[in-house]
Protein backbone atom coordinates (compact mmCIF):
# COMPACT_ATOMS: atom_id res chain seq x y z
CA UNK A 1 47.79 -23.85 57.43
CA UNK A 2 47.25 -21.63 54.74
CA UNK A 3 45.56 -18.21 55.51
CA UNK A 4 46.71 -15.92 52.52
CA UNK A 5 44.34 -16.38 49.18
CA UNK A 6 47.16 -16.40 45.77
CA UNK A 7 46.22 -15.82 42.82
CA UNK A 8 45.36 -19.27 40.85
CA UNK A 9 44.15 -20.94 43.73
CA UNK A 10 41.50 -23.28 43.84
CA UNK A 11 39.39 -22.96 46.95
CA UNK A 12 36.11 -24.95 48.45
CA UNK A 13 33.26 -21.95 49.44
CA UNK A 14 29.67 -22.02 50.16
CA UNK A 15 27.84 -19.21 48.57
CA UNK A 16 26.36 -17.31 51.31
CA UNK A 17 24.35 -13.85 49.72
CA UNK A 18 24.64 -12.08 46.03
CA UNK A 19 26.30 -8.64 45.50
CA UNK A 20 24.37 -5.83 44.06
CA UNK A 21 26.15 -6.72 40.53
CA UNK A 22 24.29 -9.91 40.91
CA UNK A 23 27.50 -12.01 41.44
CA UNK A 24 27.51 -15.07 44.46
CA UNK A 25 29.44 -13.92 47.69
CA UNK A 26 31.03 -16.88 49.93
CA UNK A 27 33.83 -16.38 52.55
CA UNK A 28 37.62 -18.12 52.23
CA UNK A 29 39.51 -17.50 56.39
CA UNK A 30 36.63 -14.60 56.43
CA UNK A 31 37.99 -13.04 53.62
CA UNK A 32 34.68 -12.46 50.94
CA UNK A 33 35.27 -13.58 47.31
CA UNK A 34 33.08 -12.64 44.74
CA UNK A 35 31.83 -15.18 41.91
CA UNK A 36 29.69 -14.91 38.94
CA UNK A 37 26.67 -17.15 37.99
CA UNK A 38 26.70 -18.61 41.33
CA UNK A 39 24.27 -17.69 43.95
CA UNK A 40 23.32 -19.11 48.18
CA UNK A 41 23.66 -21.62 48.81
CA UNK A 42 25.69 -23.53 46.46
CA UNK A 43 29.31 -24.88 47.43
CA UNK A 44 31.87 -24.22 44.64
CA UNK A 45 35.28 -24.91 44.03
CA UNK A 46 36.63 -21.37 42.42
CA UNK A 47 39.76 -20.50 41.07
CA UNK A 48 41.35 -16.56 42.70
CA UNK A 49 41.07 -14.34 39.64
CA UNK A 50 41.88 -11.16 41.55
CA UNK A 51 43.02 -10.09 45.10
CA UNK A 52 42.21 -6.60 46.20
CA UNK A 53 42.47 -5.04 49.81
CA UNK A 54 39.54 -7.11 51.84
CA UNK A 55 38.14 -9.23 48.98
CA UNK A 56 38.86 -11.32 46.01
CA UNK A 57 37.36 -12.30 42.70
CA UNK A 58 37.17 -15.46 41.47
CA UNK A 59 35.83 -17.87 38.51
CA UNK A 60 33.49 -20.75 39.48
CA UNK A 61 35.62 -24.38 38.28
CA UNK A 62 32.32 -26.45 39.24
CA UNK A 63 29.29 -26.40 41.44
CA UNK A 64 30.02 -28.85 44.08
CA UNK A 65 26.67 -29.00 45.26
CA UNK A 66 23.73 -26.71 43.11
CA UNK A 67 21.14 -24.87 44.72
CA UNK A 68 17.22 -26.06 43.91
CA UNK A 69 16.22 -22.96 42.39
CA UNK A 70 19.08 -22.93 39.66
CA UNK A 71 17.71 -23.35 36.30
CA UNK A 72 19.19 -23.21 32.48
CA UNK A 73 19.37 -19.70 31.07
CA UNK A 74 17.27 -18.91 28.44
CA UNK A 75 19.48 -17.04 26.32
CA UNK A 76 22.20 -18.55 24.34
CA UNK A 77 23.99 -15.22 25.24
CA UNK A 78 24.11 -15.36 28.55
CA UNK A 79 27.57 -15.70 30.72
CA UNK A 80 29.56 -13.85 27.77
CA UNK A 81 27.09 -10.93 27.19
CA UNK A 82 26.95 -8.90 29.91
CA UNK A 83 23.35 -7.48 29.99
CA UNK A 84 21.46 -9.92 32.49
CA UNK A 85 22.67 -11.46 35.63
CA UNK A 86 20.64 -13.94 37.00
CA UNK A 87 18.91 -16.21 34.12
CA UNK A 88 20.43 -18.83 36.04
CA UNK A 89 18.10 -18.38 39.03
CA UNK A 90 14.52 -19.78 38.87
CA UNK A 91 12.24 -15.94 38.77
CA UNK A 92 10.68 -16.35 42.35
CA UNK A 93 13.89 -17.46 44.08
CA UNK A 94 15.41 -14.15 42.03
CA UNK A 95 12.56 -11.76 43.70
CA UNK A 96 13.33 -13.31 47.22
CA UNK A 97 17.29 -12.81 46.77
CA UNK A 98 17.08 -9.06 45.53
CA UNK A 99 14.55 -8.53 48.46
CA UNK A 100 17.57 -9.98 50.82
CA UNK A 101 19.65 -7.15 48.83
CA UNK A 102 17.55 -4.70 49.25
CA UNK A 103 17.38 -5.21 53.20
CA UNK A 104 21.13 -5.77 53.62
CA UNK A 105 21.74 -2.40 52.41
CA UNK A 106 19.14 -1.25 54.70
CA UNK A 107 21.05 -2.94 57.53
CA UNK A 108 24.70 -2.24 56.37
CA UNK A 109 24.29 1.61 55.58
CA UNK A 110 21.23 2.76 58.17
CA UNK A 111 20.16 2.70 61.59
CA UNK A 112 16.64 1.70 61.02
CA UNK A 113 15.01 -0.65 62.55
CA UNK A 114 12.92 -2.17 59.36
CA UNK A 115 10.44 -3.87 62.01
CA UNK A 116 9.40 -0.36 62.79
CA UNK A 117 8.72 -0.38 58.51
CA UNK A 118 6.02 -1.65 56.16
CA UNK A 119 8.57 -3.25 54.31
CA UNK A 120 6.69 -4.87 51.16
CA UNK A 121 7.91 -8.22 49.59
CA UNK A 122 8.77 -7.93 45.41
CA UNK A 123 5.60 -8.61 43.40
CA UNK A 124 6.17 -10.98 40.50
CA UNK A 125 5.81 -9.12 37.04
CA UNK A 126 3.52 -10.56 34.46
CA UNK A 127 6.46 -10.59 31.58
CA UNK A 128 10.41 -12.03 32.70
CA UNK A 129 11.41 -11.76 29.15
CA UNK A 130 10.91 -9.14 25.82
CA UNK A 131 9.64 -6.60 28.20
CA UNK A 132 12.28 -3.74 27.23
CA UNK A 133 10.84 -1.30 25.26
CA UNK A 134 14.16 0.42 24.31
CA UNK A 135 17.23 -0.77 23.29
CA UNK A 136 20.56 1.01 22.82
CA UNK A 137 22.86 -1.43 20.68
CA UNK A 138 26.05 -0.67 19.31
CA UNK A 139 27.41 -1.86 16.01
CA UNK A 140 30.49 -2.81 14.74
CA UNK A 141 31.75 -4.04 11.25
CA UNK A 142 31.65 -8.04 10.25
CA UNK A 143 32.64 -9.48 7.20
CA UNK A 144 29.21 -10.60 6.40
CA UNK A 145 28.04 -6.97 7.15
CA UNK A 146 26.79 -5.02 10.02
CA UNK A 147 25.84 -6.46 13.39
CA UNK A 148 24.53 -5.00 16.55
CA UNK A 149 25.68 -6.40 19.67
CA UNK A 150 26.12 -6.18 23.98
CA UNK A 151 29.39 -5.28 25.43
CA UNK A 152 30.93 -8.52 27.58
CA UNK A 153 30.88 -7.49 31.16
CA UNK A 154 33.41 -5.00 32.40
CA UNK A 155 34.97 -5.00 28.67
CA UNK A 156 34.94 -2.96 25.67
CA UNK A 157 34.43 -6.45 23.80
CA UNK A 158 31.22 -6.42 22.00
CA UNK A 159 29.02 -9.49 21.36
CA UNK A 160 26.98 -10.23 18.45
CA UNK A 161 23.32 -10.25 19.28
CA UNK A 162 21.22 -9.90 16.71
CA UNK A 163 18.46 -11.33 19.13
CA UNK A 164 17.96 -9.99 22.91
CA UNK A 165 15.23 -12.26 24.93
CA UNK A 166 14.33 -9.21 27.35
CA UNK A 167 14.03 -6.88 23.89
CA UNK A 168 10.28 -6.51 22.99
CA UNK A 169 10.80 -8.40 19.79
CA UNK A 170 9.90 -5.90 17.32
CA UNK A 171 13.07 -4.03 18.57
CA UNK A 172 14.57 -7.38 17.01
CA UNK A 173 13.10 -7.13 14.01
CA UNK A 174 13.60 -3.57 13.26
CA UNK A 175 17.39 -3.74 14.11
CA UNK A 176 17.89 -6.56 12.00
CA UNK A 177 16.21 -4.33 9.07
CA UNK A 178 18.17 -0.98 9.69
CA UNK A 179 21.11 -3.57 9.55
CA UNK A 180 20.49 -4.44 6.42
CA UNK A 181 19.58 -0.69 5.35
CA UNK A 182 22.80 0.17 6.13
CA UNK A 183 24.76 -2.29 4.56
CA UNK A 184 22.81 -1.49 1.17
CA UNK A 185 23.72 2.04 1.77
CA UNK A 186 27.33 1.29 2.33
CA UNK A 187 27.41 2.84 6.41
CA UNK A 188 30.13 1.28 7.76
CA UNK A 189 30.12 1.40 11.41
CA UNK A 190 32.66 3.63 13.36
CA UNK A 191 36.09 1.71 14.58
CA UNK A 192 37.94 3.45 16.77
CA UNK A 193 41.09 1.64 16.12
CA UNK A 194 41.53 3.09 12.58
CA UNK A 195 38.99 6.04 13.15
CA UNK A 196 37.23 5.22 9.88
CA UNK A 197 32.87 4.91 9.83
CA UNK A 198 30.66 6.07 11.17
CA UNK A 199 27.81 4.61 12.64
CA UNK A 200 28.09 3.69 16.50
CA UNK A 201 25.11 3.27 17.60
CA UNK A 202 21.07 2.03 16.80
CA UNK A 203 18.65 3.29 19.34
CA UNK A 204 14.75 2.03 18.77
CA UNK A 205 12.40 2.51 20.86
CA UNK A 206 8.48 1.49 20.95
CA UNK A 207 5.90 2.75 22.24
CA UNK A 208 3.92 0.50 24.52
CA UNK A 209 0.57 2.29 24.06
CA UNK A 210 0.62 3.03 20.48
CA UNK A 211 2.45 0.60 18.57
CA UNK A 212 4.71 3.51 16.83
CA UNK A 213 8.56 3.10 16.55
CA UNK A 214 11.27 5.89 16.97
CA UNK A 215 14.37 4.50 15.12
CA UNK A 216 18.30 7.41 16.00
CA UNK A 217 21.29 6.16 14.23
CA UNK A 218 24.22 7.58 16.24
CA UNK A 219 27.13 8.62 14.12
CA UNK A 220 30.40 10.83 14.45
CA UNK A 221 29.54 12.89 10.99
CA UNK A 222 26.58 13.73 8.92
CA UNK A 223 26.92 11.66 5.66
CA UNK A 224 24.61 12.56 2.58
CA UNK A 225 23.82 8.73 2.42
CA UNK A 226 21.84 9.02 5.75
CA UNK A 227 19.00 10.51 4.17
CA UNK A 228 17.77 8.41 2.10
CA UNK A 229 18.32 5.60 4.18
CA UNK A 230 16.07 7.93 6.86
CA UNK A 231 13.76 7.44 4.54
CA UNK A 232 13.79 3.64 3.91
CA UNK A 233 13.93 2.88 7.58
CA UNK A 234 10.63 4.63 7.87
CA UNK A 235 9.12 2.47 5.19
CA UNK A 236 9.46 -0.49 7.55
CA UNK A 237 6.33 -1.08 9.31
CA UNK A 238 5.23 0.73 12.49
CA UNK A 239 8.31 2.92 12.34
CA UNK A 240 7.18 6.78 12.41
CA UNK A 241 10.48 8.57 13.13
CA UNK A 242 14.45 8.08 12.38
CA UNK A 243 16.58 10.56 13.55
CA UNK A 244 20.16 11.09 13.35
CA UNK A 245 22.42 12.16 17.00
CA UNK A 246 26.25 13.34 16.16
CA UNK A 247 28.79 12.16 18.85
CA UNK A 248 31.62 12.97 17.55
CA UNK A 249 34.01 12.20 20.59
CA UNK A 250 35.69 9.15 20.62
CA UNK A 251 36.23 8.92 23.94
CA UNK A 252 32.95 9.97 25.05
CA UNK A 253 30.84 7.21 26.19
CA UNK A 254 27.58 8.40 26.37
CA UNK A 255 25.18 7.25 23.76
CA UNK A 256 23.40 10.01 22.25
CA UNK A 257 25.70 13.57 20.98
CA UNK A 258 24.31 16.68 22.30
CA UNK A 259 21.49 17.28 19.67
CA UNK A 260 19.53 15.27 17.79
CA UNK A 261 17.95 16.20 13.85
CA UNK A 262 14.68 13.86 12.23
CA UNK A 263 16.00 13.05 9.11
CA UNK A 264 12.25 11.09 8.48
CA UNK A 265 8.44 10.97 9.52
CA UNK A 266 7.98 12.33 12.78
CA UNK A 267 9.86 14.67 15.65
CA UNK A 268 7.66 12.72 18.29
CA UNK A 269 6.15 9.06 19.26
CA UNK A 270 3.38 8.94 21.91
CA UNK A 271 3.48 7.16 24.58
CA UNK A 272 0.93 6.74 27.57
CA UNK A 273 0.28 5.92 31.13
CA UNK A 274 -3.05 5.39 32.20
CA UNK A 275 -4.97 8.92 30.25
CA UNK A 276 -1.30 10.59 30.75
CA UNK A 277 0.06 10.79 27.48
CA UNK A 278 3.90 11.93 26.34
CA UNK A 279 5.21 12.89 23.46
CA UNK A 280 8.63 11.68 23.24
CA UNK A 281 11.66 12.89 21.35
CA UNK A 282 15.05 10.54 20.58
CA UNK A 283 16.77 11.95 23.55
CA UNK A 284 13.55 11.94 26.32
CA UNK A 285 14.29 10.11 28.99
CA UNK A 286 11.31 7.40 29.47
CA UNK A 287 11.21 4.14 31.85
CA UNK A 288 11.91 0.93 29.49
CA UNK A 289 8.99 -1.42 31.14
CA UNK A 290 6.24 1.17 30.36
CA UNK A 291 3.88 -2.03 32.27
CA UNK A 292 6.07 -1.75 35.82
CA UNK A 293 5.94 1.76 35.45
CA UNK A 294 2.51 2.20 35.75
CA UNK A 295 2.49 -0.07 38.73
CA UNK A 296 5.46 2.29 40.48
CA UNK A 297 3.14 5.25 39.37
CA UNK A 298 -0.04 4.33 40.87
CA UNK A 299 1.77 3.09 44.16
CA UNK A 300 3.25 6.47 44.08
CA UNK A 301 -0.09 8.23 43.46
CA UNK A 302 -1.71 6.24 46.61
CA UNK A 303 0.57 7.77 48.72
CA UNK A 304 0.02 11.06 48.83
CA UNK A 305 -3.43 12.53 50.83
CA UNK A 306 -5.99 15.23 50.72
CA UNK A 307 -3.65 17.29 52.47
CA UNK A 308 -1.11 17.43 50.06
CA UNK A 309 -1.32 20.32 47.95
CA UNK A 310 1.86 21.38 46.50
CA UNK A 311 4.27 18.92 44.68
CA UNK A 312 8.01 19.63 43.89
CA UNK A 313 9.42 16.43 41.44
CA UNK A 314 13.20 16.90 41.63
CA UNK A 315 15.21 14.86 38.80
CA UNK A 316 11.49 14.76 36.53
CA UNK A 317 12.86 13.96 33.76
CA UNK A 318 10.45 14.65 30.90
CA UNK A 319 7.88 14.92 33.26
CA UNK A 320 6.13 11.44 33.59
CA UNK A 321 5.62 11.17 36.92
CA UNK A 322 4.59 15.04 37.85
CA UNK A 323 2.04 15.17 35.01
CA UNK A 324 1.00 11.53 36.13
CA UNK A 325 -0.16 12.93 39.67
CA UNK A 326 -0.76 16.59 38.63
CA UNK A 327 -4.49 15.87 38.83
CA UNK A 328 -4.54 15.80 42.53
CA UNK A 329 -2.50 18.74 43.29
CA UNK A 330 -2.64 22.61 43.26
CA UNK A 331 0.18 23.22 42.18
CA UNK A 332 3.29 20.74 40.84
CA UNK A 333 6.71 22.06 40.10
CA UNK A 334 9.51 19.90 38.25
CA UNK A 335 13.44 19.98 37.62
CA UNK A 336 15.92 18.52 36.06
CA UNK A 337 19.39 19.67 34.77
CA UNK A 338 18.70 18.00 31.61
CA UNK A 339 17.79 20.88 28.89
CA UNK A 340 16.35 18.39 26.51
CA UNK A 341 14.20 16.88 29.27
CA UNK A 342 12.94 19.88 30.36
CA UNK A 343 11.17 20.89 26.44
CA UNK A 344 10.28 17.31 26.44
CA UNK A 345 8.03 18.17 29.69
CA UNK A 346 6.86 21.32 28.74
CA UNK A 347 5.45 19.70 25.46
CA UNK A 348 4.22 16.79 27.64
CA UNK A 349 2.70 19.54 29.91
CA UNK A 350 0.60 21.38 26.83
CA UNK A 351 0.04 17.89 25.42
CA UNK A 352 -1.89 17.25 29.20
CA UNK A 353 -3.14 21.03 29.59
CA UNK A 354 -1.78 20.43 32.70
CA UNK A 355 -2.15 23.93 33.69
CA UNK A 356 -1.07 23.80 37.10
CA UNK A 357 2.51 22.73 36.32
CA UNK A 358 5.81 24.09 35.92
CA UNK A 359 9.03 23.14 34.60
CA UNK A 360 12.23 24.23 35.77
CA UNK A 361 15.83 23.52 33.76
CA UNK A 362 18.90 23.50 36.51
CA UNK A 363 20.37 21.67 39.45
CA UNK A 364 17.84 20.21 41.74
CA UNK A 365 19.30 21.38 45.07
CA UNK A 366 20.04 25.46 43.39
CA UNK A 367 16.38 25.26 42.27
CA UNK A 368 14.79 24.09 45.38
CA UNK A 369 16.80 26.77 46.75
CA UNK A 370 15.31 29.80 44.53
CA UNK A 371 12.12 28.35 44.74
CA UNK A 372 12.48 28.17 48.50
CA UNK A 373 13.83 32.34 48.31
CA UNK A 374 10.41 32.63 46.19
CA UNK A 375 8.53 32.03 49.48
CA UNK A 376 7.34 28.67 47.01
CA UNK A 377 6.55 25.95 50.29
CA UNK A 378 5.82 22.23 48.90
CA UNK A 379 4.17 19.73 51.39
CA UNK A 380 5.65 16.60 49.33
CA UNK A 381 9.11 16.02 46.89
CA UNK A 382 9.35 13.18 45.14
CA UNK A 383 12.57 12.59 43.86
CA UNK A 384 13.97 9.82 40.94
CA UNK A 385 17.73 10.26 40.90
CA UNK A 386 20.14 8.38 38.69
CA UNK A 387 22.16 5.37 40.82
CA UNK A 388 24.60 7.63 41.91
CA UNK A 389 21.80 9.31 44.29
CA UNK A 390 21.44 12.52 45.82
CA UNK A 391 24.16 14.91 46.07
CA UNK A 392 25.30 16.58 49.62
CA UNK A 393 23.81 19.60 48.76
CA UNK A 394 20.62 18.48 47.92
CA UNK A 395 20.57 16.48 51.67
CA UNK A 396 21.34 19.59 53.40
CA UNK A 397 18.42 21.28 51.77
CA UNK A 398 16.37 19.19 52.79
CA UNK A 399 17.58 18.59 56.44
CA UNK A 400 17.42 22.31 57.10
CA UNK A 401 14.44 22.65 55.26
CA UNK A 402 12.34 19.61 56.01
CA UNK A 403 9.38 19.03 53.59
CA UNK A 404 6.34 17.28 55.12
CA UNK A 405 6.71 13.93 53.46
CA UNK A 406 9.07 12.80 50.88
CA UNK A 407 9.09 9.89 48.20
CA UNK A 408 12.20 8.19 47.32
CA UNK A 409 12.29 6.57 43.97
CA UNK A 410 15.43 4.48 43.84
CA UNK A 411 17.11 2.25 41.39
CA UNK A 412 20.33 1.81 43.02
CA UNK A 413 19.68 0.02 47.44
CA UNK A 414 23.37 1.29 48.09
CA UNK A 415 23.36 4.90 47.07
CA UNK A 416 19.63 4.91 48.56
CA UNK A 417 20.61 3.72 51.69
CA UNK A 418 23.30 5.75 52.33
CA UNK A 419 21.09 8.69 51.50
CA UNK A 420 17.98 7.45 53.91
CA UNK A 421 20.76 6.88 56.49
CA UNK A 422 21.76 11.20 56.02
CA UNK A 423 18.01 12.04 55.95
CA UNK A 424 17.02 10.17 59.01
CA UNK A 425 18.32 12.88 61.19
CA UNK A 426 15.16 15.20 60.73
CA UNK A 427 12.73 11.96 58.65
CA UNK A 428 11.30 8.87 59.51
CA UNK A 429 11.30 6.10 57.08
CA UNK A 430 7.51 4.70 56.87
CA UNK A 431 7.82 2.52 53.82
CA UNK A 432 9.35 0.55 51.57
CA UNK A 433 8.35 -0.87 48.41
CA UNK A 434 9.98 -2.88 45.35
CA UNK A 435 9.50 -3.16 42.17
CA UNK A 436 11.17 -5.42 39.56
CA UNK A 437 11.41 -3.41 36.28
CA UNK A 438 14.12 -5.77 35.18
CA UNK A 439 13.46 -8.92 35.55
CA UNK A 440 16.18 -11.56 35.21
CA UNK A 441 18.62 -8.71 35.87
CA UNK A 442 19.89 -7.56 39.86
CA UNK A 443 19.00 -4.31 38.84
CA UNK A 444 16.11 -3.26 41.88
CA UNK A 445 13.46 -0.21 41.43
CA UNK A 446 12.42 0.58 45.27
CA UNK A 447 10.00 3.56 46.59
CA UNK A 448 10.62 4.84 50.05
CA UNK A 449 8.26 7.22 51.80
CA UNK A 450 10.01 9.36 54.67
CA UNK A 451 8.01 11.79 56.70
CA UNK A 452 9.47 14.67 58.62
CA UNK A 453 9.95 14.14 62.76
């Protein structure tokens, strides 16, 4: 009998968890093989894409037998683009499977005993679809003219969407506009086959609080034609600002270049949380479901107690959180190594007269450790790091400094568990508590409180 997977194979598996890329896991001789748009506890007859060392990929031939909660995507995008990954799950059944993620990495990467937790179930979100407030869409060149579009999952291939479901729709509408802006204008967008254009990017952004759009246009070169098509983008309606971001580099895949100039209307839309307001620039970093944010926010706010009087917010961004809590504390301190975040929170921090906050610009685990030289003592850190988590040095910090309570704000279970598992050597995990700011995506927010042996 056949052991060995080959390449090309058909095989029978039942589906029996999803990965954290939202893709169905089922077992072939124990050996795990990972399937898109398939999810526990289906059967399906897949066909071996890929072998690697332990595991194999595969495509789904047919769904031998479906599971209840599977449903018909919504968007007619879905399966090539590669934004969302699990339209084709009814929304509870998807809140009940990334819960099941988020404890497996619990189990796989930490020694806790999660009976010994409060370990809170997902809440459903009041919006599954246009709930994106920001939307980073790159452009390419079409015979009938720009389009906008998603990259196909793990490929530089982009897909025309001039339409996004989980968009709020006047991101839609504005993109389709600046589209046709450009075209009038004759801005071609870059191609970095030939080298020629030079628009890569549209970047729009709305504010959920005040209605006002921020439209950037990234491009490798300034072009004379961009102002006055700055100042016809502005014309459309509830646009405020268009700026322009150079990224020159065509192998650089970030987004945005390293500055950013307002070629029309204003530096700065405001956006607000509760009576926290923030003035954002092109480049300020700012949660996309400004709605689950404030949930995460005031979850975060309820944990802390009268006895907390000093806050240190590592990885703050352009301050949201720290001015969101600032109220309640003496004295709040915040870092990031972003320079652009850091002015962002300072004018966030005049724009709140929150007086009784500082801003730091440099690495979070260096700063802690000035601050700590400073005789500067903090009874709580909070801490929102990007998926790739917290670094060694910043764990060691921390373990030979331990801070009375700490608050974990995750978006990545693997990274976070692995952390929690370091940390648990001198903290106790108390709680844990998810959030869906994505819905319809396996992308899970999580808060973890810790609190020092």
């Amino acid at each position: 009998m056949q052991t060995e997977l080959t390449k090309n194979q058909e095989v029978l598996i039942t589906i029996k968890k999803i990965g954290i890329n939202g893709e169905g896991i089922g077992y072939y001789k124990r050996q795990a093989v990972f399937v898109d748009g398939v999810f526990p506890p289906e059967e399906v007859v897949v066909r071996i894409r890929e072998l690697h060392r332990g595991y194999a990929v595969a495509d789904a031939v047919r769904v031998k037998k479906r599971a209840y909660y599977r449903t018909r995507p919504f968007c007619k995008h879905y399966g090539v683009c590669g934004g969302c990954q699990l339209q084709h799950i009814k929304y509870d059944e998807q809140l009940r499977l990334k819960e099941d993620l988020l404890r497996q990495a619990f189990e796989r990467y930490t020694k806790v005993d999660l009976k010994r937790v409060t370990f809170s179930p997902f809440h459903p979100v009041t919006n599954v679809r246009d709930y994106r407030h920001k939307a980073q869409m790159p452009v390419r060149n079409t015979e009938q003219g720009l389009v906008t579009g998603l990259y196909q999952k793990q490929s530089n291939d982009l897909v025309d969407i001039l339409t996004c479901p989980v968009h709020d729709m006047r991101i839609n509408e504005v993109n389709r506009r600046v589209l046709e802006l450009c075209d009038e204008h004759d801005i071609r967008a870059f191609d970095p086959t030939n080298m020629k254009g030079m628009l890569r990017y549209i970047v729009t952004r709305v504010s959920a609080a005040t209605g006002e759009i921020q439209v950037t246009l990234v491009v490798t070169i300034f072009n004379h034609a961009l102002k006055p098509l700055a100042k016809k983008i502005v014309d459309i309606p509830d646009v405020v600002s268009c700026a322009i971001s150079k990224n020159h580099d065509a192998k650089n895949h970030e987004v945005f270049g390293d500055t950013f100039e307002v070629l029309g209307g204003n530096p700065l839309i405001t956006e607000a949380i509760g009576e926290t307001r923030y003035a954002l620039n092109p480049k300020a970093f700012f949660q996309l479901n400004p709605e689950e944010t404030a949930k995460l926010y005031a979850y975060v706010d309820s944990l802390f107690d009268d006895n907390d009087k000093t806050l240190l917010d590592l990885f703050t961004g352009s301050g949201a959180l720290a001015l969101y809590v600032a109220k309640r504390f003496k004295r709040v301190v915040g870092v990031d190594a972003d320079k652009s975040s850091i002015d962002s929170a300072n004018v966030n921090r005049k724009l709140n007269k929150a007086s009784n906050t500082v801003f730091y610009h440099g690495d979070a685990a260096e700063t802690m450790k000035k601050l700590d030289q400073k005789g500067l003592r903090f009874d709580v850190v909070v801490f929102d790091p990007p998926r790739s988590g917290l670094d060694d040095a910043l764990i060691d910090r921390l373990l030979r400094n331990p801070i009375k309570k700490l608050i974990y704000v995750s978006c990545n279970p693997s990274t976070l568990a692995k952390n929690v598992h370091k940390l648990s050597r001198k903290y106790t995990v108390k709680s844990v508590m998810p959030f869906d700011m994505f819905p319809q995506t396996s992308h899970i927010e999580s808060v973890v409180l810790l609190q020092a042996k």
